[in-house]
C-alpha atoms as a PDB file:
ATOM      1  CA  UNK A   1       0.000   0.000   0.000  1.00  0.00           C
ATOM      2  CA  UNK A   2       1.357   3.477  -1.408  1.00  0.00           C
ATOM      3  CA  UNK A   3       1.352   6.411   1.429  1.00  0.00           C
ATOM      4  CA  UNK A   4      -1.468   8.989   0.294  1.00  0.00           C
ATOM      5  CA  UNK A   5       0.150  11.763  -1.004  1.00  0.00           C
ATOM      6  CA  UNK A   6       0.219  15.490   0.827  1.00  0.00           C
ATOM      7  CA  UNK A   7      -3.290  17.195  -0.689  1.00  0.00           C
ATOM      8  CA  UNK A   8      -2.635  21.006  -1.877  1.00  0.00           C
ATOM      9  CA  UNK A   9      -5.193  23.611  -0.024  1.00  0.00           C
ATOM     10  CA  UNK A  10      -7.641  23.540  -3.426  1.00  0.00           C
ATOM     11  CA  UNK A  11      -7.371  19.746  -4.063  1.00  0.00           C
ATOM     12  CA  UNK A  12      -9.768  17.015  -2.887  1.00  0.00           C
ATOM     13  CA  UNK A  13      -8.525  13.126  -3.102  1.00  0.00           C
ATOM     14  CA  UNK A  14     -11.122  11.110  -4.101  1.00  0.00           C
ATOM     15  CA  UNK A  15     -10.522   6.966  -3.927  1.00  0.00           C
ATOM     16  CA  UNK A  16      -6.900   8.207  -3.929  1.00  0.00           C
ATOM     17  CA  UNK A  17      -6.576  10.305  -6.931  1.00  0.00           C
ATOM     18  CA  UNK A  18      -6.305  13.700  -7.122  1.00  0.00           C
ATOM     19  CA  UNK A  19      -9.361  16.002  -8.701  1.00  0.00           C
ATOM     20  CA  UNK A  20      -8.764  19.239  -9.997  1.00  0.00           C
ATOM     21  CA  UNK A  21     -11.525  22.282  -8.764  1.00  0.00           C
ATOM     22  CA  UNK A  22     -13.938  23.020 -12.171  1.00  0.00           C
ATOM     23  CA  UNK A  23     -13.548  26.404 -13.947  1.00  0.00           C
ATOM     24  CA  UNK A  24     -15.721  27.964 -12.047  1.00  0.00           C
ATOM     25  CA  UNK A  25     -15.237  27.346  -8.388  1.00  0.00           C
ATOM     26  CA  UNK A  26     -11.435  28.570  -9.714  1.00  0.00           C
ATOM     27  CA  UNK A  27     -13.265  31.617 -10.583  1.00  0.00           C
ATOM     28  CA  UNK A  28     -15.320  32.192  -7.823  1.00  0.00           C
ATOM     29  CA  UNK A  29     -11.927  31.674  -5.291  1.00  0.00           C
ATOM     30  CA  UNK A  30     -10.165  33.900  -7.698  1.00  0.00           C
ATOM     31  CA  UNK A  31     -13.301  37.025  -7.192  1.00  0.00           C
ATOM     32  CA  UNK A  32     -12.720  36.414  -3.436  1.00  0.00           C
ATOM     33  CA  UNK A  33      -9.085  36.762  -3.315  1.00  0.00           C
ATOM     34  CA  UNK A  34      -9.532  39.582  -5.633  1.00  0.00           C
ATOM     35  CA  UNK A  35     -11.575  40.791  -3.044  1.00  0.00           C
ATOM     36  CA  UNK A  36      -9.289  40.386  -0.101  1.00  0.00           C
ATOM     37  CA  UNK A  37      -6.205  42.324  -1.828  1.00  0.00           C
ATOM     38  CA  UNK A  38      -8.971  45.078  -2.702  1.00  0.00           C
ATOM     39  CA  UNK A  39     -10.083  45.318   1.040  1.00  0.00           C
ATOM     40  CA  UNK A  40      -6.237  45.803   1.876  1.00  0.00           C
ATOM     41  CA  UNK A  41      -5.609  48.537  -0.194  1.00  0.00           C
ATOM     42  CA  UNK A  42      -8.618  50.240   0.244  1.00  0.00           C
ATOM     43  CA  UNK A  43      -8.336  50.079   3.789  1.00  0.00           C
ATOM     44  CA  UNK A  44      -5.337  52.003   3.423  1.00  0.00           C
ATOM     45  CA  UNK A  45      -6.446  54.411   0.681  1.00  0.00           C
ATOM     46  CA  UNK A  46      -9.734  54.842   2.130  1.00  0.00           C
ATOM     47  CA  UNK A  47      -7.895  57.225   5.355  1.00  0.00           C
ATOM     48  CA  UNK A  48      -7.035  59.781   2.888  1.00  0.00           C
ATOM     49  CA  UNK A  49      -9.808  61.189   2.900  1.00  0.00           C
ATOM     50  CA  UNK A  50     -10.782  60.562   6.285  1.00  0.00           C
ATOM     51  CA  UNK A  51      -8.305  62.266   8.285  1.00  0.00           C
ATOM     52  CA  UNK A  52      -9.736  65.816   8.601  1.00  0.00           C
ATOM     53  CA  UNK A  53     -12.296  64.401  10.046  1.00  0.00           C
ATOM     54  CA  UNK A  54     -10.409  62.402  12.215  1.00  0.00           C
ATOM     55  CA  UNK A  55      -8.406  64.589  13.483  1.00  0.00           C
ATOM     56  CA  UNK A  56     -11.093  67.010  13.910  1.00  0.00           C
ATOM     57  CA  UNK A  57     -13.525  64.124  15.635  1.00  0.00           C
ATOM     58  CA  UNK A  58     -10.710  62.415  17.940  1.00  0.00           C
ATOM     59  CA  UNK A  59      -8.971  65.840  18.808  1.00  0.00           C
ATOM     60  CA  UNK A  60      -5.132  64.960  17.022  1.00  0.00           C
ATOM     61  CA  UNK A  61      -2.602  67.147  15.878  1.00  0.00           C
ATOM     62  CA  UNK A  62      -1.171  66.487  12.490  1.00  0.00           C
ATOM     63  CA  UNK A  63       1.687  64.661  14.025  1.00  0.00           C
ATOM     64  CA  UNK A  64      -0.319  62.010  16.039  1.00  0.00           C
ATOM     65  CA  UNK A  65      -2.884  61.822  12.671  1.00  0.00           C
ATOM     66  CA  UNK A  66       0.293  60.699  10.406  1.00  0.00           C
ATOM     67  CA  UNK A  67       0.008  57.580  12.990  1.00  0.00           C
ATOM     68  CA  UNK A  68      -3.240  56.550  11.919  1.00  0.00           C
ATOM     69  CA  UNK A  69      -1.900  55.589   8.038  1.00  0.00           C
ATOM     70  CA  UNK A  70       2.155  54.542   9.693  1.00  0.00           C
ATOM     71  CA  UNK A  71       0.394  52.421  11.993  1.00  0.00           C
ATOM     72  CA  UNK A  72      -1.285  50.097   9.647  1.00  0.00           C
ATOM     73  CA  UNK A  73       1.675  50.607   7.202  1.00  0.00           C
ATOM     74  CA  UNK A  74       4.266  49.242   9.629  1.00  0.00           C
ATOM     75  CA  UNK A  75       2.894  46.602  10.806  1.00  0.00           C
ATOM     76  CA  UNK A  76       1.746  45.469   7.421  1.00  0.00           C
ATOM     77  CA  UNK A  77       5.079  45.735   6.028  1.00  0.00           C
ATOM     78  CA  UNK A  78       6.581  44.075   9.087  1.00  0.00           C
ATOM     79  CA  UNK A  79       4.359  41.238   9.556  1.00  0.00           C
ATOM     80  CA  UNK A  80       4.167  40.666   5.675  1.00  0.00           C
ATOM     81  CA  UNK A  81       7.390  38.121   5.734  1.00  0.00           C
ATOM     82  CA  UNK A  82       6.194  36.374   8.792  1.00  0.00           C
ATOM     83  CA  UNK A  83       2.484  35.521   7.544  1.00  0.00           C
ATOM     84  CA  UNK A  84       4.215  34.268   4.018  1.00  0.00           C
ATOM     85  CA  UNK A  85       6.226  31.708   6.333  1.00  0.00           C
ATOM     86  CA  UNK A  86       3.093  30.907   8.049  1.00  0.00           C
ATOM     87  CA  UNK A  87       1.053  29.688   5.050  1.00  0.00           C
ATOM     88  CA  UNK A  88       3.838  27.957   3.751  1.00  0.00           C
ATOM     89  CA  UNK A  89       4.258  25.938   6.761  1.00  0.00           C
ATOM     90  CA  UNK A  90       0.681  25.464   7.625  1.00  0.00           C
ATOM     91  CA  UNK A  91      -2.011  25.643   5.314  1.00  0.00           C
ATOM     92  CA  UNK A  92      -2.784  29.088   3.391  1.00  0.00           C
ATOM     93  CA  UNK A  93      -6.395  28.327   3.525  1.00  0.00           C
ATOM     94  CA  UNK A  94      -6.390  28.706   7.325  1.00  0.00           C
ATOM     95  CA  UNK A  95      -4.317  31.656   7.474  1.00  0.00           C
ATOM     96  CA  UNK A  96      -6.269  33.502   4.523  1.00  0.00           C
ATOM     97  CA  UNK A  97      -9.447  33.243   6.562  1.00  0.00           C
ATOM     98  CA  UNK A  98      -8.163  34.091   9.951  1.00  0.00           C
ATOM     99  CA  UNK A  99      -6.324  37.349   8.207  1.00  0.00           C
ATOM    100  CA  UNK A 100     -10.068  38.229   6.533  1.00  0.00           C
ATOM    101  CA  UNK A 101     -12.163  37.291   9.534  1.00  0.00           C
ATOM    102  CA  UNK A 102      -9.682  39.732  11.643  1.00  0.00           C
ATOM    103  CA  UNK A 103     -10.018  42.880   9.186  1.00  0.00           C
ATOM    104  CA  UNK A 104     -14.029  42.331   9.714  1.00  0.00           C
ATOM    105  CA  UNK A 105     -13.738  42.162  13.633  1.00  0.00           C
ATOM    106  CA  UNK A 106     -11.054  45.222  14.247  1.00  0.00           C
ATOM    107  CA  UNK A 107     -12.506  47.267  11.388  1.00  0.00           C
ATOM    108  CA  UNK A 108     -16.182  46.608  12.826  1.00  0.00           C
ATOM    109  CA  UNK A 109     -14.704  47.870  16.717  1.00  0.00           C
ATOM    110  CA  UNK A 110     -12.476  50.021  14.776  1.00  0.00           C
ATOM    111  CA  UNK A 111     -16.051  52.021  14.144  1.00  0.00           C
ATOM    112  CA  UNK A 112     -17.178  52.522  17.382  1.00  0.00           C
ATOM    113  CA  UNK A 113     -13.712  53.597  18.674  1.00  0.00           C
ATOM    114  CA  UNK A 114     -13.845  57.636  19.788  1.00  0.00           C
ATOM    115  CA  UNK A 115     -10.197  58.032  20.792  1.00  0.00           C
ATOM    116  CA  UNK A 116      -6.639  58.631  19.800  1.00  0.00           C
ATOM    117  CA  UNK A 117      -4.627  55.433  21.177  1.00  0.00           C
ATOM    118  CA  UNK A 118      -7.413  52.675  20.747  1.00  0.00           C
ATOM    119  CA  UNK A 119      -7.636  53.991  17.307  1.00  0.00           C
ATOM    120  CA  UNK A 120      -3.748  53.742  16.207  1.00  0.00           C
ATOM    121  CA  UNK A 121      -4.245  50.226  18.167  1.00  0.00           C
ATOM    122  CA  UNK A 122      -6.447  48.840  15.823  1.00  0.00           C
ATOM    123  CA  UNK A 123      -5.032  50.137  12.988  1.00  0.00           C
ATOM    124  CA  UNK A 124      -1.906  48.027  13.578  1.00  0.00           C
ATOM    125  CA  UNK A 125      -3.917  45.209  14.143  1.00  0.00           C
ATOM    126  CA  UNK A 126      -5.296  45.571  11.335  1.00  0.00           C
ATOM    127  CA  UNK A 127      -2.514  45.710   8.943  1.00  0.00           C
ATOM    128  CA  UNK A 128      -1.459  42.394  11.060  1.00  0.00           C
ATOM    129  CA  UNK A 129      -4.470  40.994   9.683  1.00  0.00           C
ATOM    130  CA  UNK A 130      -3.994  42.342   6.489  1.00  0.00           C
ATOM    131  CA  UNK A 131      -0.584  41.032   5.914  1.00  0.00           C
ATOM    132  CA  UNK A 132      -1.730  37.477   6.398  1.00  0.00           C
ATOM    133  CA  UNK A 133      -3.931  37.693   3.342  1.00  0.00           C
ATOM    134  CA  UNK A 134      -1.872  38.273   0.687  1.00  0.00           C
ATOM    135  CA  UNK A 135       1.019  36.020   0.582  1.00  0.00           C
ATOM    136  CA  UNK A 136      -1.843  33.098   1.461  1.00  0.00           C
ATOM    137  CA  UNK A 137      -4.359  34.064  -1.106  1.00  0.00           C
ATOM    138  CA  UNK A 138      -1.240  33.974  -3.509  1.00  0.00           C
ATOM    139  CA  UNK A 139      -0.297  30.772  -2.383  1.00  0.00           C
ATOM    140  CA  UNK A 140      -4.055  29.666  -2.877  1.00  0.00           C
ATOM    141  CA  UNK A 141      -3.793  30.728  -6.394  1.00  0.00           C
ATOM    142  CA  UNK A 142      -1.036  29.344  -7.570  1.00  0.00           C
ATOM    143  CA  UNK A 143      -2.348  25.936  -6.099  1.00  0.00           C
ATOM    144  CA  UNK A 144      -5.496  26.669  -7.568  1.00  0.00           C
ATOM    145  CA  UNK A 145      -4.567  27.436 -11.189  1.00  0.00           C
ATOM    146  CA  UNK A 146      -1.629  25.216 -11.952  1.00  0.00           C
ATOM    147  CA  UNK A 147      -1.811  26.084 -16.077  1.00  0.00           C
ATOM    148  CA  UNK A 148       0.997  28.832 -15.755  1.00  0.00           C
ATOM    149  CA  UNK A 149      -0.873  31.025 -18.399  1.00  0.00           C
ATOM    150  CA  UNK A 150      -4.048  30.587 -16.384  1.00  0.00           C
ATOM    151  CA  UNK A 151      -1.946  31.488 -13.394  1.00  0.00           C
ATOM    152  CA  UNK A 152      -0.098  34.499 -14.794  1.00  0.00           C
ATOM    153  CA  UNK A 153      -3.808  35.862 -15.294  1.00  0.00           C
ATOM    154  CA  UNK A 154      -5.074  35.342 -12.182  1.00  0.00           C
ATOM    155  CA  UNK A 155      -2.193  37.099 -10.983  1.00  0.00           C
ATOM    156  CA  UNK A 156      -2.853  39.719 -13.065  1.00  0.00           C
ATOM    157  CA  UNK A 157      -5.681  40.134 -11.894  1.00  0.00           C
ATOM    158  CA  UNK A 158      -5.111  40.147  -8.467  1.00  0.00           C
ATOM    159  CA  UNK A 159      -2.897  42.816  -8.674  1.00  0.00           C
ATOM    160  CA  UNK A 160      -4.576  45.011 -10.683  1.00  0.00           C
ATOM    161  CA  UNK A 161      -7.644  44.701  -7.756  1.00  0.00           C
ATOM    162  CA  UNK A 162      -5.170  46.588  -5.777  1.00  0.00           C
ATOM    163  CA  UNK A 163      -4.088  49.077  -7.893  1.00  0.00           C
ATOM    164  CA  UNK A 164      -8.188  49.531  -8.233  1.00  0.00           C
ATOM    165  CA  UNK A 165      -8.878  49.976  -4.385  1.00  0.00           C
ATOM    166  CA  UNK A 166      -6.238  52.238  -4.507  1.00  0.00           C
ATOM    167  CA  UNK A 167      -8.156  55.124  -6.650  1.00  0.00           C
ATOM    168  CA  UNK A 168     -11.579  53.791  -5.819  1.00  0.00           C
ATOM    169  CA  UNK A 169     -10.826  54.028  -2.078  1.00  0.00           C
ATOM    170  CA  UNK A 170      -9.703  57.302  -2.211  1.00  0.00           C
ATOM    171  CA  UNK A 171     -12.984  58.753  -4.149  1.00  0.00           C
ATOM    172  CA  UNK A 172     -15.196  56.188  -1.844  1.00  0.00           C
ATOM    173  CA  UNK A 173     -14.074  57.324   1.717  1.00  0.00           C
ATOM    174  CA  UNK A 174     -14.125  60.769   0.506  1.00  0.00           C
ATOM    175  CA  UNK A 175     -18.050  59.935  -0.011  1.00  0.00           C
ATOM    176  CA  UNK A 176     -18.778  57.995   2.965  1.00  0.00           C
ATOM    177  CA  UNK A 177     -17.083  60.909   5.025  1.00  0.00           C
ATOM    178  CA  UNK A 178     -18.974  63.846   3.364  1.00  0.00           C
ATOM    179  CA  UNK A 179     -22.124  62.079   3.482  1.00  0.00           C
ATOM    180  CA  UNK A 180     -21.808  60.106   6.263  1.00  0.00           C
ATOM    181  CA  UNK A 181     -19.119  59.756   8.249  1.00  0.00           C
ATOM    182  CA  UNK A 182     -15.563  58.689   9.305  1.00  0.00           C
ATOM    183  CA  UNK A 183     -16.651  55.602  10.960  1.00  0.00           C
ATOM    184  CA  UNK A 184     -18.249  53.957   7.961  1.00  0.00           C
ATOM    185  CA  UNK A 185     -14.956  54.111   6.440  1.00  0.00           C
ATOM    186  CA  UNK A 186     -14.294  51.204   8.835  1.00  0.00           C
ATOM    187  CA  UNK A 187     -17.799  49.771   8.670  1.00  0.00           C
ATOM    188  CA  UNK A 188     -17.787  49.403   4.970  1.00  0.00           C
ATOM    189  CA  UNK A 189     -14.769  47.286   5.340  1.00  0.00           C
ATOM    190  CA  UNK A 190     -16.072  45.161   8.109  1.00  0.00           C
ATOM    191  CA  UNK A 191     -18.992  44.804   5.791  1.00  0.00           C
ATOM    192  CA  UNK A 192     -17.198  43.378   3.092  1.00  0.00           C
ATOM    193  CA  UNK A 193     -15.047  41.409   5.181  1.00  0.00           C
ATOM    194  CA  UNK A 194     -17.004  39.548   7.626  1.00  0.00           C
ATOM    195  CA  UNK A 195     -19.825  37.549   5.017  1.00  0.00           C
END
């Protein structure tokens, strides 16, 4: 008897053979990991507009607002190697959802939050969260589209989702602000995180 071999995160063995995902469940992982790198890069984009406000609403200076975007930015960066090592060891699947589920839950008390510190708090914990999404939902893809012109698309288009949250989350917190206001710059992204 032949050991079973080690199944990859998109993979299913079935009477010990290996069955590739159909066309379109590829697809509809590929909209949702499209959808996590948007919700990173919009979270980020998406303070732009929303730091008059915040400063005005949580009483900062200039200097302590500039913490608001570094916070998430550092920690992002930092934590960015670390969560790639993660879902290599362990599997990205589990680390992809823990990153998304934790963007919902600190952006959602990220809302509610009316002060300076708890605010720059859960901003870094949010670009924690955010770091463990990418380099798993990569390592999804690549497992999921093993054709490497199929995969070179897919990347594609993964990036490009973030170059897209970039410009969209700067007009889109600008509206949500003006009409609104700051904190459903946080709820929107705990909405789109959390289903």
């Amino acid at each position: 008897m032949s050991p079973l071999q080690p199944l990859s995160p998109t993979g299913t063995l079935i009477d010990g053979e290996l069955k590739e995902l159909s066309l379109t469940r590829k697809l509809v992982l590929l909209c949702i990991f499209c959808l996590a790198q948007f919700l990173d890069a919009f979270n980020c984009s998406s303070l732009y507009s929303a730091l008059p406000a915040l400063e005005s609403s949580l009483g900062m200076t200039e200097s302590q607002s500039t913490w608001i975007i570094s916070a998430f930015q550092l920690t992002f960066a930092s934590f960015l190697l670390i969560s790639g090592r993660v879902s290599d060891v362990y599997n990205p699947k589990v680390v992809f959802i823990g990153g998304l589920s934790g963007i919902g839950v600190i952006s959602l008390g990220a809302g509610f939050v009316n002060s300076k510190i708890p605010m720059i708090i859960c901003r870094a914990l949010t670009g924690i969260a955010s770091s463990m999404t990418i380099p798993s939902a990569l390592a999804l893809i690549v497992n999921a589209f093993p054709d490497p012109l199929q995969q070179a698309r897919a990347i594609g288009l993964f990036g490009g989702s973030g170059g897209v949250a970039c410009i969209f989350g700067l007009l889109f917190g600008a509206m949500l602000v003006e009409w609104a206001s700051y904190h459903w710059v946080f709820w929107f992204a705990a909405i789109v995180a959390l289903p």
